[in-house]
Protein backbone atom coordinates (compact mmCIF):
# COMPACT_ATOMS: atom_id res chain seq x y z
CA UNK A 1 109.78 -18.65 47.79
CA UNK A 2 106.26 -19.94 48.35
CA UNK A 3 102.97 -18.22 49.51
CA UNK A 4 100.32 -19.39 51.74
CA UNK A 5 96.92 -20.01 51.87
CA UNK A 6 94.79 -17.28 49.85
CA UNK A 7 97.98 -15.09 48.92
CA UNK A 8 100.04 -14.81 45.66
CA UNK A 9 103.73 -13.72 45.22
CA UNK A 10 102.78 -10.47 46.02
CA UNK A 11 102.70 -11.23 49.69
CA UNK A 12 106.40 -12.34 49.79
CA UNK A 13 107.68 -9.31 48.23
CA UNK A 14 109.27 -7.59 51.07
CA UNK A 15 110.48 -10.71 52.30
CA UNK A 16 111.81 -11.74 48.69
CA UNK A 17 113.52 -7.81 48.52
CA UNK A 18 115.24 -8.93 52.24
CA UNK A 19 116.75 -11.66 50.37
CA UNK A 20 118.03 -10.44 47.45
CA UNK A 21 119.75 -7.67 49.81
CA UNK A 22 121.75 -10.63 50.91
CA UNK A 23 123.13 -11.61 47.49
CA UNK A 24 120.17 -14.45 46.66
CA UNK A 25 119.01 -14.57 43.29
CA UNK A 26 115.14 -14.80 44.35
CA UNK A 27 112.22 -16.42 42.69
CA UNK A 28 108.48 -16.31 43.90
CA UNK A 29 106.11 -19.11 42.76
CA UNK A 30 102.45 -18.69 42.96
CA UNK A 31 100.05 -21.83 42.59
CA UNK A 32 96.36 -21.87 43.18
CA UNK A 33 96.48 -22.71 46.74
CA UNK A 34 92.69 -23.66 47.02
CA UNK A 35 91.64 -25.18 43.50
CA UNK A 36 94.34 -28.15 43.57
CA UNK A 37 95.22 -30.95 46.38
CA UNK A 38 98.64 -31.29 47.39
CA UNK A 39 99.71 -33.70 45.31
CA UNK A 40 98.27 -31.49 42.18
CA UNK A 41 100.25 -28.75 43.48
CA UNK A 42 103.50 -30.44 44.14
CA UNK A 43 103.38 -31.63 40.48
CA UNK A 44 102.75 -28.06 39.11
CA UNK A 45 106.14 -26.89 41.39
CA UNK A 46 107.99 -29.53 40.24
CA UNK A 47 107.88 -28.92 36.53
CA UNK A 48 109.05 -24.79 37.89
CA UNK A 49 111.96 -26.24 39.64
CA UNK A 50 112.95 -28.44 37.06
CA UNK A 51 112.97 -25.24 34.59
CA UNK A 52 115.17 -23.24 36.50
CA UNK A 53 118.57 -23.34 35.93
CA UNK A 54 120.63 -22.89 38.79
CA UNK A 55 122.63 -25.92 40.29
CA UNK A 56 121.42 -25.27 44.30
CA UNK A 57 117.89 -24.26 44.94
CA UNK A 58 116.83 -23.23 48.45
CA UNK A 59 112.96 -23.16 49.21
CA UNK A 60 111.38 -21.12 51.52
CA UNK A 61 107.91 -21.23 52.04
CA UNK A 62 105.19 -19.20 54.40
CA UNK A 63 102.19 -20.97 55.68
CA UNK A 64 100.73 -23.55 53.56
CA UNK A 65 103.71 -23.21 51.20
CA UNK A 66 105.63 -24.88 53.85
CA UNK A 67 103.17 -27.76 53.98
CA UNK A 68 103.81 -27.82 49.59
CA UNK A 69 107.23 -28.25 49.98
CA UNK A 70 106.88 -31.41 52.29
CA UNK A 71 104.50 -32.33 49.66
CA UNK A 72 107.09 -31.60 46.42
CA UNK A 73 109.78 -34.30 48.43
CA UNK A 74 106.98 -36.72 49.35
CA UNK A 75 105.89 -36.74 45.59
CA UNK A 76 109.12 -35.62 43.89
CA UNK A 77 112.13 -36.24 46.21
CA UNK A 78 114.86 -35.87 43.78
CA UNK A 79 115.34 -31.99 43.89
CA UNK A 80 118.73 -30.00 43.25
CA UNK A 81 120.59 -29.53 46.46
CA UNK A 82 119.56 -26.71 48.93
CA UNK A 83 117.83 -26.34 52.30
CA UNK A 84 114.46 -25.45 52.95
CA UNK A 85 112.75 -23.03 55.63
CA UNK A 86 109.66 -23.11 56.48
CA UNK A 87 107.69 -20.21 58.48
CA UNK A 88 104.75 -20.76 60.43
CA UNK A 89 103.64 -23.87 58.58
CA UNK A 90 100.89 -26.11 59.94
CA UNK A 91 102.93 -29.13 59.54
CA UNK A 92 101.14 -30.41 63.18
CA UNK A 93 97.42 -29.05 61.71
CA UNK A 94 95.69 -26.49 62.78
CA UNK A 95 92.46 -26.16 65.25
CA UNK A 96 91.71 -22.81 63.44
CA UNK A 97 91.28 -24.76 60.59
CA UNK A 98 89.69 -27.65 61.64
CA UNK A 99 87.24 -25.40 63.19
CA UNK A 100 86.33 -23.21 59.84
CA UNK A 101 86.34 -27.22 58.11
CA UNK A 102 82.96 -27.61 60.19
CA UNK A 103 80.55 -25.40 58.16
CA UNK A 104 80.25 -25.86 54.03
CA UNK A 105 81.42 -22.23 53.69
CA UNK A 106 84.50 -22.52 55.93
CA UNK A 107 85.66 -25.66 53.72
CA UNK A 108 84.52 -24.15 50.62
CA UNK A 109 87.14 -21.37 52.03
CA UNK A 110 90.12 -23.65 53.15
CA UNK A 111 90.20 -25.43 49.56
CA UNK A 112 91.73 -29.15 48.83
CA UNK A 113 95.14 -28.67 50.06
CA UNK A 114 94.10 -27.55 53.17
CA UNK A 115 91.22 -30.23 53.70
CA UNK A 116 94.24 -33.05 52.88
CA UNK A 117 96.34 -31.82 55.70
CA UNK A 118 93.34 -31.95 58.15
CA UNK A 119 93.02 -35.20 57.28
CA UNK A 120 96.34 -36.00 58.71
CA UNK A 121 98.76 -36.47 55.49
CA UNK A 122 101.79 -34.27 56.31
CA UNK A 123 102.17 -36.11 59.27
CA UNK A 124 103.02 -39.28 57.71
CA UNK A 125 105.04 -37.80 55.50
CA UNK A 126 108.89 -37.97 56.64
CA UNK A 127 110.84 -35.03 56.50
CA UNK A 128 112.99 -34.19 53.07
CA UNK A 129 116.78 -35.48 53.41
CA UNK A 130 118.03 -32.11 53.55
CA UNK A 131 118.78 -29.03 55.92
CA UNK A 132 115.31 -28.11 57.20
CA UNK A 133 114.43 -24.69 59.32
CA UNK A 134 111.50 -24.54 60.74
CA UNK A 135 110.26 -20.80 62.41
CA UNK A 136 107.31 -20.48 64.44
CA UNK A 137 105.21 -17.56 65.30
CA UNK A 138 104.62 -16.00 68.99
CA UNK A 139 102.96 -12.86 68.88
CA UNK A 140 99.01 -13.81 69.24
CA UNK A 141 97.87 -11.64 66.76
CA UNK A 142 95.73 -12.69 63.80
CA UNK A 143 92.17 -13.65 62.39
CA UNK A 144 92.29 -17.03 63.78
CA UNK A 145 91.64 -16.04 67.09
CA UNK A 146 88.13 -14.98 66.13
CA UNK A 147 87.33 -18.56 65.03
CA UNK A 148 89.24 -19.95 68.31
CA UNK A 149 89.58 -17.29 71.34
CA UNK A 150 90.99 -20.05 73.10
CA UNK A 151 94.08 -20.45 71.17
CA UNK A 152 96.95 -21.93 73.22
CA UNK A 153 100.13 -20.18 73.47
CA UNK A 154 102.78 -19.46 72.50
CA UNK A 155 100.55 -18.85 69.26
CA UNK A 156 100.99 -16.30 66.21
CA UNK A 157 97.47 -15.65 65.74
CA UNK A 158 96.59 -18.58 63.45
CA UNK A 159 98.87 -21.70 64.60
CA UNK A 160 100.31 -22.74 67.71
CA UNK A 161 104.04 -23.18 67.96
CA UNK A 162 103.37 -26.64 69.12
CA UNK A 163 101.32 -26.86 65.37
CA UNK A 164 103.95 -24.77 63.19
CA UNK A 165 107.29 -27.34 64.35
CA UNK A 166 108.10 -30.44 62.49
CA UNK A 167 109.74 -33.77 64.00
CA UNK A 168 113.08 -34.19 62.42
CA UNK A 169 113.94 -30.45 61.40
CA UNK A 170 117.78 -29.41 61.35
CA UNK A 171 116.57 -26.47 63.82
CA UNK A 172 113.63 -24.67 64.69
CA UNK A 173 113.20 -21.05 66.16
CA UNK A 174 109.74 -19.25 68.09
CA UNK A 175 110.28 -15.43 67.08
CA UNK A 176 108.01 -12.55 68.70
CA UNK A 177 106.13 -12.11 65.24
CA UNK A 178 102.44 -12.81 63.94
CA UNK A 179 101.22 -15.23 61.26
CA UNK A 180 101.45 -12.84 58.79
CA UNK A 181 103.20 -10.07 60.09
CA UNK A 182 106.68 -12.25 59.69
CA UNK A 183 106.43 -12.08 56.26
CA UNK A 184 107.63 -8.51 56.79
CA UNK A 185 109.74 -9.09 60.26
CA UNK A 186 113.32 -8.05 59.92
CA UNK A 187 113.96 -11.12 62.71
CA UNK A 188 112.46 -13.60 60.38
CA UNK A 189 114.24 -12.22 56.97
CA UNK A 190 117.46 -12.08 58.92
CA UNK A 191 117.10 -15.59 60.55
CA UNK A 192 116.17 -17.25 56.96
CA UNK A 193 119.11 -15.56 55.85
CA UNK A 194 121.13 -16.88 58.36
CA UNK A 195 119.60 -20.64 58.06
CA UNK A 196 120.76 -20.26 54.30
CA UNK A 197 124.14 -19.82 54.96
CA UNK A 198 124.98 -21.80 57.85
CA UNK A 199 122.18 -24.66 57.79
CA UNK A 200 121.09 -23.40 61.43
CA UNK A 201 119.25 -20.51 63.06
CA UNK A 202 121.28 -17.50 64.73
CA UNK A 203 120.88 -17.11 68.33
C-alpha cells in the first residue's frame, strides 16, 4: 500500500487493518512524496519490492501513490505478478493543483512529483500489463474546493472523477466517498478487496 501526497503509512492504517481482515499479508511503504520526482521515487519502491519475498504482490495506492505506481511500471516494468488499485489518483491532473502550482508557495507545497504530473507525464505513460482498478471519489468534500469553488462534479473534494480514471483500466468504480475520507470507507476497503480477488469491482 502507498500514501499520497503529504501523508506517511500512518494514513493507510485503517485501510491496511481492512485488508489484513481479509487474509492479505499487508505492507505500507512510505517515500518522501515531495523531496523526489517520480522517477526518484519509483527507483526507491523498486529496490522495496524487489526485497520482499512473496511470489504475487498486489499494489494499492491512494492519491499520488497511484500516480507512483504508473511511474514504478514506466521505469521498472518487470514486477512480480499482481494487480494494482488505484484510489482517487490524478492520473488525468488536477485543476486544484495546477491552481496551487501558480504561486512559489503553492509549488514549494506540491513538491517534484507533483510538478512532473502537471506537466503532463502520466499521461503518456501506458498503463502496466496487468489487472488495473481504478476508484474515484464523489462526495465533494475536501480542501480543494477552497482553492477551486468551481470544481466540476462528480468530484471528491480534490479531483474530479473525470481526473481520478485512467484509459485502459481493467474496471473503474465512482463511490459516494471524499478524497480522503475513502481511506477509511468500508465501500472502498470492501471494493479493493473484491478487485483483489476477482480482478473486477463488485456491483
Amino acid at each position: 500500500m502507498i500514501h499520497g501526497l503529504w501523508l506517511s503509512g500512518w494514513g493507510l492504517a485503517w485501510l491496511a487493518r481492512r485488508l489484513r481482515r481479509a487474509g492479505y499479508a499487508v505492507r505500507v511503504y512510505s517515500y518522501p512524496s515531495t523531496r523526489l520526482d517520480l522517477r526518484e521515487n519509483a527507483e526507491l519502491l523498486n529496490r522495496y519490492l524487489r526485497a520482499c519475498a512473496a511470489d504475487t504482490v498486489h499494489l494499492v495506492g491512494h492519491s499520488l501513490g497511484g500516480v507512483l505506481i504508473r511511474a514504478l511500471f514506466h521505469y521498472y516494468p518487470d514486477q512480480k505478478p499482481g494487480c494494482i488499485v488505484t484510489l482517487a489518483a490524478p492520473h488525468g491532473g488536477s485543476v486544484v493543483a495546477r491552481r496551487l502550482a501558480r504561486s512559489a508557495l503553492g509549488r514549494r507545497l506540491l513538491g517534484r512529483c507533483v510538478l512532473q504530473f502537471l506537466r503532463g507525464v502520466p499521461r503518456t505513460w501506458a498503463p502496466p500489463a496487468r489487472a488495473i482498478g481504478v476508484v474515484s471519489g464523489g462526495l465533494a468534500f475536501g480542501l480543494g474546493r477552497l482553492f477551486h469553488p468551481g470544481l466540476p462534479r462528480p468530484n471528491d473534494g480534490v479531483l474530479t472523477a473525470a481526473e481520478s480514471t485512467m484509459p485502459g483500466a481493467t474496471d473503474q468504480i465512482t463511490l459516494s466517498v471524499a478524497h480522503s475520507g475513502m481511506l477509511f470507507a468500508p465501500a472502498a476497503a470492501r471494493q479493493v478487496c473484491h478487485f483483489l480477488a476477482a480482478g473486477r469491482f463488485a456491483r
